[in-house]
N, C-alpha and C. Protein backbone atom coordinates (compact mmCIF):
# COMPACT_ATOMS: atom_id res chain seq x y z
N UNK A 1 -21.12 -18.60 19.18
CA UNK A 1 -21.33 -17.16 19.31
C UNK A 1 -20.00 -16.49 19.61
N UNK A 2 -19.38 -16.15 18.83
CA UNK A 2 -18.26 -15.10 18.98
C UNK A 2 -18.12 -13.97 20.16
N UNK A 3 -17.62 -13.61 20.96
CA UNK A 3 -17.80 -12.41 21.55
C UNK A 3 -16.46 -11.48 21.47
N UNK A 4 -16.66 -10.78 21.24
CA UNK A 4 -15.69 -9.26 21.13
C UNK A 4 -15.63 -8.01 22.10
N UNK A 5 -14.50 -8.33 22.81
CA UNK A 5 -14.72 -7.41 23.71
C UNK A 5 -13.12 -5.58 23.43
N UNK A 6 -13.96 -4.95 22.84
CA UNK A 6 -12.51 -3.68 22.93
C UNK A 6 -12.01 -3.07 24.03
N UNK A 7 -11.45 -2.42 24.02
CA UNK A 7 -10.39 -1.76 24.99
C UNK A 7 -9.14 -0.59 24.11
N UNK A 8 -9.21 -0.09 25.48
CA UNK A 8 -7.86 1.47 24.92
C UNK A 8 -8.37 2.68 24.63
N UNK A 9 -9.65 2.53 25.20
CA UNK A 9 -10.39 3.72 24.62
C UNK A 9 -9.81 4.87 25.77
N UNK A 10 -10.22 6.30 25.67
CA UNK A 10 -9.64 7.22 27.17
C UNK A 10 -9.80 8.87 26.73
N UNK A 11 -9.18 9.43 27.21
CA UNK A 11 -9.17 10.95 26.97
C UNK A 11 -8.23 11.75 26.83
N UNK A 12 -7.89 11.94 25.12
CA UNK A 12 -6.50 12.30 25.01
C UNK A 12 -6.68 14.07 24.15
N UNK A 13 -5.85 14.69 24.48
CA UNK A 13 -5.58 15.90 23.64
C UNK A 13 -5.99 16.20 22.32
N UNK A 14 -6.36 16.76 21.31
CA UNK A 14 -5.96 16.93 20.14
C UNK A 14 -4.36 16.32 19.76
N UNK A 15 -3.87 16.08 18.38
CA UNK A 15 -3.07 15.70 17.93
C UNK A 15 -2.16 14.25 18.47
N UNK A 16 -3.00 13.88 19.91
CA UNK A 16 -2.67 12.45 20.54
C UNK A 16 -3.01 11.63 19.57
N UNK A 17 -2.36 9.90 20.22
CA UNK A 17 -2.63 8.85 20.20
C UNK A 17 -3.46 8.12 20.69
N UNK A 18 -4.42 7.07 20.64
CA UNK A 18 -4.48 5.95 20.84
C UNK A 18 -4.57 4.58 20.34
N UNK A 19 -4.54 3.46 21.15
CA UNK A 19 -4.48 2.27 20.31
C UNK A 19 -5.57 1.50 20.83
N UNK A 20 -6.51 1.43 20.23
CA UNK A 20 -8.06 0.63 20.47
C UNK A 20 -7.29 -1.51 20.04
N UNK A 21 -7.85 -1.78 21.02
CA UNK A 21 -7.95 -3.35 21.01
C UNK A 21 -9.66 -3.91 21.00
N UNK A 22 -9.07 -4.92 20.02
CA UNK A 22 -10.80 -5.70 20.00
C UNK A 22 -10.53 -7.35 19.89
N UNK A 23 -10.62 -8.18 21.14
CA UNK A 23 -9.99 -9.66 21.00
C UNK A 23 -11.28 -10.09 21.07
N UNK A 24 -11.17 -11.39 19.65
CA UNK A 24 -12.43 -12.17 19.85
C UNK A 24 -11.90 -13.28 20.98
N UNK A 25 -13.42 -13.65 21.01
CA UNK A 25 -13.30 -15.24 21.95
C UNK A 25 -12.80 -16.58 21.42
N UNK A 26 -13.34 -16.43 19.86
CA UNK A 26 -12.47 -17.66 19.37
C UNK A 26 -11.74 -17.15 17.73
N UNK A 27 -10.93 -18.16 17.11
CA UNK A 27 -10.34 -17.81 15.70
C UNK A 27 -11.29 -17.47 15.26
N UNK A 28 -11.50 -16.41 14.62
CA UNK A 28 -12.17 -15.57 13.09
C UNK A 28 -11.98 -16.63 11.71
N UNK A 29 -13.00 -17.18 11.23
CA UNK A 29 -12.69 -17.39 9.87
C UNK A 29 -11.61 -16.49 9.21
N UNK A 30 -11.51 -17.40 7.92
CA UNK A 30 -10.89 -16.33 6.86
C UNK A 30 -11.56 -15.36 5.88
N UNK A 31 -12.57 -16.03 6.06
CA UNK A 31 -13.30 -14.42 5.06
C UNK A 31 -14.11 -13.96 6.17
N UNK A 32 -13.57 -13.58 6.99
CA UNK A 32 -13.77 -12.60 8.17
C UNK A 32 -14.11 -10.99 7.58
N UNK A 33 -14.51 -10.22 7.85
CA UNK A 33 -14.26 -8.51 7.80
C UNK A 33 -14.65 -8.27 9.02
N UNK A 34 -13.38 -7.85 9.86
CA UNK A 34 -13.36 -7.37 10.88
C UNK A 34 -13.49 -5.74 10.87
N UNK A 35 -14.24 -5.01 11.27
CA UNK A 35 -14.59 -3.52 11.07
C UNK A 35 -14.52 -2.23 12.33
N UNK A 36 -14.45 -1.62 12.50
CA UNK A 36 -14.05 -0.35 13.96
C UNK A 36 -15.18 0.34 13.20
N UNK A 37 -16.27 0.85 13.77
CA UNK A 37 -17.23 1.54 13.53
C UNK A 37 -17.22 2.89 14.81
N UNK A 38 -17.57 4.00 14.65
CA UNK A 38 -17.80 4.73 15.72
C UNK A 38 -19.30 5.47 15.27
N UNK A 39 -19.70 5.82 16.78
CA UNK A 39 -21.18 6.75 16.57
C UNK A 39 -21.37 7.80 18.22
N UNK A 40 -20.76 9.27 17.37
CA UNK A 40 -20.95 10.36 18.39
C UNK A 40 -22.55 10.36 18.30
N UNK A 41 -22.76 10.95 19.49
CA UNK A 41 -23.74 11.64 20.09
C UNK A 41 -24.62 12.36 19.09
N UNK A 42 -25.80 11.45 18.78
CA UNK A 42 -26.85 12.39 17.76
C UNK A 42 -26.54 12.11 16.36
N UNK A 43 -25.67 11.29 15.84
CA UNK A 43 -24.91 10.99 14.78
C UNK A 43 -24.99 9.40 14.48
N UNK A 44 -25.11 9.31 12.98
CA UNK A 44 -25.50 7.83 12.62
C UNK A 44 -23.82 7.18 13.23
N UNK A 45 -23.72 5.81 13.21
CA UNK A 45 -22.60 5.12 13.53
C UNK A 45 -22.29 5.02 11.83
N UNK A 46 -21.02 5.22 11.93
CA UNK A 46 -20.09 5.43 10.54
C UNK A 46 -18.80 4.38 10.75
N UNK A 47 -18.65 3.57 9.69
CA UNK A 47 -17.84 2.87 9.57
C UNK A 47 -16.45 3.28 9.33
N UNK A 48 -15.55 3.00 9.84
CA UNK A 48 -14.15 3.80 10.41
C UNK A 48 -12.67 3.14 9.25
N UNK A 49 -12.80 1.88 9.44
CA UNK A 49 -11.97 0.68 8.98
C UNK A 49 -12.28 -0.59 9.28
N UNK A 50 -11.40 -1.42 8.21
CA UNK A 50 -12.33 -3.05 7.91
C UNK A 50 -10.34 -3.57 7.48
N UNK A 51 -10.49 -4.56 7.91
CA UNK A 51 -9.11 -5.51 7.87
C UNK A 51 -9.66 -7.08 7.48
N UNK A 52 -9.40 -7.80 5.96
CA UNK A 52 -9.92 -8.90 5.81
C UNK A 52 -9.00 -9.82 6.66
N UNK A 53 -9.47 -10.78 7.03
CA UNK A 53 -8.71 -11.97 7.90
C UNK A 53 -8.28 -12.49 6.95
N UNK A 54 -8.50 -12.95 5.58
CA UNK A 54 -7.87 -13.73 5.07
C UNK A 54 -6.78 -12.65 4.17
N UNK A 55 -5.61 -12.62 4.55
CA UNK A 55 -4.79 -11.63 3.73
C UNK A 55 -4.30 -10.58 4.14
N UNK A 56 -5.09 -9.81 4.99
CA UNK A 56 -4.75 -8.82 5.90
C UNK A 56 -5.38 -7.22 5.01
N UNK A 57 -6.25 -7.86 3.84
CA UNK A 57 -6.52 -6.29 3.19
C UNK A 57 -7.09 -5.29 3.97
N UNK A 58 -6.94 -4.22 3.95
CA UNK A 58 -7.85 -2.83 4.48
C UNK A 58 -8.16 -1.88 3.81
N UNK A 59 -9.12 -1.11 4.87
CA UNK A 59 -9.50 -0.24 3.83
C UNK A 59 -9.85 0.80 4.89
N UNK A 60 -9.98 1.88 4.96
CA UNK A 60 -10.44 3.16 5.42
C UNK A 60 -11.72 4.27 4.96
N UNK A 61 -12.18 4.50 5.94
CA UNK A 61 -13.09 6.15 5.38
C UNK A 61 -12.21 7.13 5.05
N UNK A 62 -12.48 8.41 4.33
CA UNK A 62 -12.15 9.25 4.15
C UNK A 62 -11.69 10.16 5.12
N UNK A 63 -12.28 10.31 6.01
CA UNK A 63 -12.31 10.91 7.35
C UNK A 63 -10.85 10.68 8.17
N UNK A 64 -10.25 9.39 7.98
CA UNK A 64 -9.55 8.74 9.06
C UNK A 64 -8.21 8.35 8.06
N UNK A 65 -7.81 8.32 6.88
CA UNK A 65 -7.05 7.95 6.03
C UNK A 65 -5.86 8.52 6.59
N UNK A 66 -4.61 7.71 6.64
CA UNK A 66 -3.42 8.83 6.71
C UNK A 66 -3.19 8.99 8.21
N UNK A 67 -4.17 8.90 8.82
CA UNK A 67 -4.25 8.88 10.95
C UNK A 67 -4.42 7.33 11.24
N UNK A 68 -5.43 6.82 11.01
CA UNK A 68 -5.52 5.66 11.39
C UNK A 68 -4.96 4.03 10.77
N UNK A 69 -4.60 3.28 11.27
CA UNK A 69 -4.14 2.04 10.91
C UNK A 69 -4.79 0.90 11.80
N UNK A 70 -5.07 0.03 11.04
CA UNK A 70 -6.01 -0.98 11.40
C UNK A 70 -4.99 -2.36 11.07
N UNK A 71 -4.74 -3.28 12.57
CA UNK A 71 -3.73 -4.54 11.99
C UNK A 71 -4.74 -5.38 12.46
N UNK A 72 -3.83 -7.19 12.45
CA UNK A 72 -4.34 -7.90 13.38
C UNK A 72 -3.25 -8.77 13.62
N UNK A 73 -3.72 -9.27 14.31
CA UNK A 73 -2.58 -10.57 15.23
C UNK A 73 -3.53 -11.70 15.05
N UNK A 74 -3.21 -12.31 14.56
CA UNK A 74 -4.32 -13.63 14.18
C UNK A 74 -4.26 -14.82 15.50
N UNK A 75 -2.68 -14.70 16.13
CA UNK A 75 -2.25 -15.95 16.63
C UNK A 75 -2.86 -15.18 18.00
N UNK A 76 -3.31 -13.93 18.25
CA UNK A 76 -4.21 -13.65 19.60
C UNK A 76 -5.26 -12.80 19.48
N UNK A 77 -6.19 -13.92 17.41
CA UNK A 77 -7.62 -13.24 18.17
C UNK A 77 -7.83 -11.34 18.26
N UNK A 78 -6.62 -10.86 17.98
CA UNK A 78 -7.05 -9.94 18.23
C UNK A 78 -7.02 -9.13 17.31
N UNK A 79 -7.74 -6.98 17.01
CA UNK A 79 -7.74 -6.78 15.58
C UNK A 79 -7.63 -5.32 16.41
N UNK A 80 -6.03 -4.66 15.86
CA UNK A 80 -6.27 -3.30 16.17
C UNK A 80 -6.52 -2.36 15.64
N UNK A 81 -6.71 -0.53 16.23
CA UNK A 81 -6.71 -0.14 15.60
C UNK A 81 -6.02 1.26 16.09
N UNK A 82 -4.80 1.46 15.88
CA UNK A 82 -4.45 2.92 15.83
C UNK A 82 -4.78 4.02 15.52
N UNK A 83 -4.65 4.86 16.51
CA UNK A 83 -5.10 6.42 16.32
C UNK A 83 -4.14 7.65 16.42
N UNK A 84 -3.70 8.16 15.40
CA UNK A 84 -2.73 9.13 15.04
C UNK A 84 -3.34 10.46 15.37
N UNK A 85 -2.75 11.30 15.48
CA UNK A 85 -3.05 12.75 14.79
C UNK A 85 -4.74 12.59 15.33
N UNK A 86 -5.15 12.67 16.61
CA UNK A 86 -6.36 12.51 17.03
C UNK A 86 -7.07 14.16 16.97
N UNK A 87 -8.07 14.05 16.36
CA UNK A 87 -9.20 15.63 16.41
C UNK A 87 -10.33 15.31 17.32
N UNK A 88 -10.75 16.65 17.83
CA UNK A 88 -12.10 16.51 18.39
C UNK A 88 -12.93 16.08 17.55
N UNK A 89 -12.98 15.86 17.06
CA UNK A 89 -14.12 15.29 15.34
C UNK A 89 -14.37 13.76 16.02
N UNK A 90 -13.08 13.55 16.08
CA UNK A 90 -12.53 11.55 16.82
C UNK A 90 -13.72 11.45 17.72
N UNK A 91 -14.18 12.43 18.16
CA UNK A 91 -15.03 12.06 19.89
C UNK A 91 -15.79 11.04 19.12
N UNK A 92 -16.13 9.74 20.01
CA UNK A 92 -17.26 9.17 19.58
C UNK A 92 -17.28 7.72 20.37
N UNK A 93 -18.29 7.00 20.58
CA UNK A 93 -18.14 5.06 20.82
C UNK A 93 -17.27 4.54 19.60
N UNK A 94 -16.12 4.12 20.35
CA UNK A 94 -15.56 3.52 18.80
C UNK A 94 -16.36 1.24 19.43
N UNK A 95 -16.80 1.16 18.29
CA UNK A 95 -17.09 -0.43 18.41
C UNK A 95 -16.42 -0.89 17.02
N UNK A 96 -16.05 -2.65 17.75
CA UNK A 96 -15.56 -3.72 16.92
C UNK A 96 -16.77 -4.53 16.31
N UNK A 97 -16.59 -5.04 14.86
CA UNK A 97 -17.76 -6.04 14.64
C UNK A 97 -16.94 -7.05 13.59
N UNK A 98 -17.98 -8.36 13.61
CA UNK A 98 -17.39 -9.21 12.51
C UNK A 98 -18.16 -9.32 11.52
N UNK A 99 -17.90 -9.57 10.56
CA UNK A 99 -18.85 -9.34 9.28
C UNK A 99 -18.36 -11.50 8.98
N UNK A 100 -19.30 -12.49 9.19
CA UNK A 100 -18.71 -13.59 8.33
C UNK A 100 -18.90 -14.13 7.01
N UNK A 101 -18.43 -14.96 6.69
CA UNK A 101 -19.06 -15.37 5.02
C UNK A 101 -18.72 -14.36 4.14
N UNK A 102 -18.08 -13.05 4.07
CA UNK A 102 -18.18 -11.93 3.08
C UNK A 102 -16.88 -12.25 2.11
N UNK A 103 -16.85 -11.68 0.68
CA UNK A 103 -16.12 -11.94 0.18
C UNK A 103 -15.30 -11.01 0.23
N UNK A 104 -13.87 -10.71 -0.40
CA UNK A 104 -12.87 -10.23 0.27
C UNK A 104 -13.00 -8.73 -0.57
N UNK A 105 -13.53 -8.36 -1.86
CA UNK A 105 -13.72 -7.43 -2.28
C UNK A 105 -15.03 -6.74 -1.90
N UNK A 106 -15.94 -7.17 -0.88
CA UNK A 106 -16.83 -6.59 -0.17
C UNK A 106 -16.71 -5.96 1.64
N UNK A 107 -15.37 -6.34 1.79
CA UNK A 107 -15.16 -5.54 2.78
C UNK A 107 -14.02 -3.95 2.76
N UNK A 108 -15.41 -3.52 2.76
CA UNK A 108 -14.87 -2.45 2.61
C UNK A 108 -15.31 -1.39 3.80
N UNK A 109 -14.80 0.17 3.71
CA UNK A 109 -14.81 0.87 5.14
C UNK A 109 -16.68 0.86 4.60
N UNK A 110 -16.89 0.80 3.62
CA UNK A 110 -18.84 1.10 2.99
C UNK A 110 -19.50 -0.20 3.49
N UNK A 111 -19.04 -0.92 3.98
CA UNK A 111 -19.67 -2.44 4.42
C UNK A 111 -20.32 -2.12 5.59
N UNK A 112 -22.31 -1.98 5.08
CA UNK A 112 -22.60 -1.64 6.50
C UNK A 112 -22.98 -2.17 7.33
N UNK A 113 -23.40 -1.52 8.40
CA UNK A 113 -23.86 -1.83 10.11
C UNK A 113 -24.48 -3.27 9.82
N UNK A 114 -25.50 -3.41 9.55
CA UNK A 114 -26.34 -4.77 9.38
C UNK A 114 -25.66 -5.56 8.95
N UNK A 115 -24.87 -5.54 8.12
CA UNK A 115 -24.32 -6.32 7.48
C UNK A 115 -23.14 -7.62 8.00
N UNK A 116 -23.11 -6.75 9.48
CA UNK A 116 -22.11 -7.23 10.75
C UNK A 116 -22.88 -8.59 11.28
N UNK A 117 -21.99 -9.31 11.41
CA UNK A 117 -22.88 -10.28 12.87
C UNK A 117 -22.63 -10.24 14.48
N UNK A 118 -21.90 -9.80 14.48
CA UNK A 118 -21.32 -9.62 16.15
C UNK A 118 -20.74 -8.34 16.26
N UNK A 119 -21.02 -7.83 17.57
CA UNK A 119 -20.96 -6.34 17.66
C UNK A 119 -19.63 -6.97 19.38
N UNK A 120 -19.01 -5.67 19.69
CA UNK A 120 -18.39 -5.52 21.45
C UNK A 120 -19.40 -4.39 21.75
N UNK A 121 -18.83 -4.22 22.75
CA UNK A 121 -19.73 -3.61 23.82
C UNK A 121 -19.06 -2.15 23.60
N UNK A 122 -18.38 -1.67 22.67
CA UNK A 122 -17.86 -0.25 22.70
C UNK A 122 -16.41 0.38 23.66
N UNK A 123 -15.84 1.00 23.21
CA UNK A 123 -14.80 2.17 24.12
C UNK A 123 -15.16 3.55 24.03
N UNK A 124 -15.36 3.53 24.72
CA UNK A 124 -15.33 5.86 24.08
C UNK A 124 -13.87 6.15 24.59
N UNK A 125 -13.97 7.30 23.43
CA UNK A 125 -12.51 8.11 22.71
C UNK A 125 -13.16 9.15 22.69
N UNK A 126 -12.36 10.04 23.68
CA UNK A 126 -12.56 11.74 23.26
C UNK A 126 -11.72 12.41 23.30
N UNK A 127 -11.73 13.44 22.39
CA UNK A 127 -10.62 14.42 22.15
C UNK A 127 -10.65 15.74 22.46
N UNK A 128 -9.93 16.24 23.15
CA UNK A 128 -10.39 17.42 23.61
C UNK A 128 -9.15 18.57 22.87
N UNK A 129 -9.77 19.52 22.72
CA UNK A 129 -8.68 20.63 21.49
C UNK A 129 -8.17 21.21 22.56
């Protein structure tokens, strides 16, 4: 059983930074899709960004393109995700999940919720204008 726990979440300005961390408990396969999902208040959870383990591909929503960057550090387990140019829009639970077994042209930011096997326990990120 994998566990994922994030961090870096907090309360920053409009046009701030932050840098969300999500370290698993053990190595991630390689056809991993590691994913940052967020879900404000009253609002479905929307998939944010997805980073394949094997290769390092990504991919983004529309929403977040151009602000956000999604890496990983393989040798610590861990999968980040930067936050640029932060809007009140940003407010939301940002959560980490692993998607396993997927092939590498199916992880995408459209790869959904169910589709995950392991969820963290969430950060909230809010932005205040």
């Amino acid at each position: 059983q994998v566990q994922l726990v994030e961090s870096g979440g907090g309360s920053v300005q409009a046009g701030g930074s932050l840098r969300l961390s999500c370290a698993a408990s053990e190595l991630t396969p390689v056809n991993t899709c590691m994913g940052w999902f967020r879900q404000a208040p009253g609002k479905e959870r929307e998939g944010v960004a997805v980073i394949y383990t094997g290769g390092g591909r990504s991919d983004y929503a529309d929403s977040v393109k151009g602000r956000f960057t999604i890496s990983q550090d393989n040798a610590k387990h861990t999968v980040y995700l930067q936050m640029n140019s932060l809007k009140p829009d940003d407010t939301a639970m940002y959560y980490c999940a692993a998607a396993r077994a997927i092939p590498w042209f199916r992880c995408t930011a459209s790869l959904t919720a169910p589709e995950y096997n392991y969820w963290g326990q969430g950060t909230q990120v809010t932005v205040s204008s």
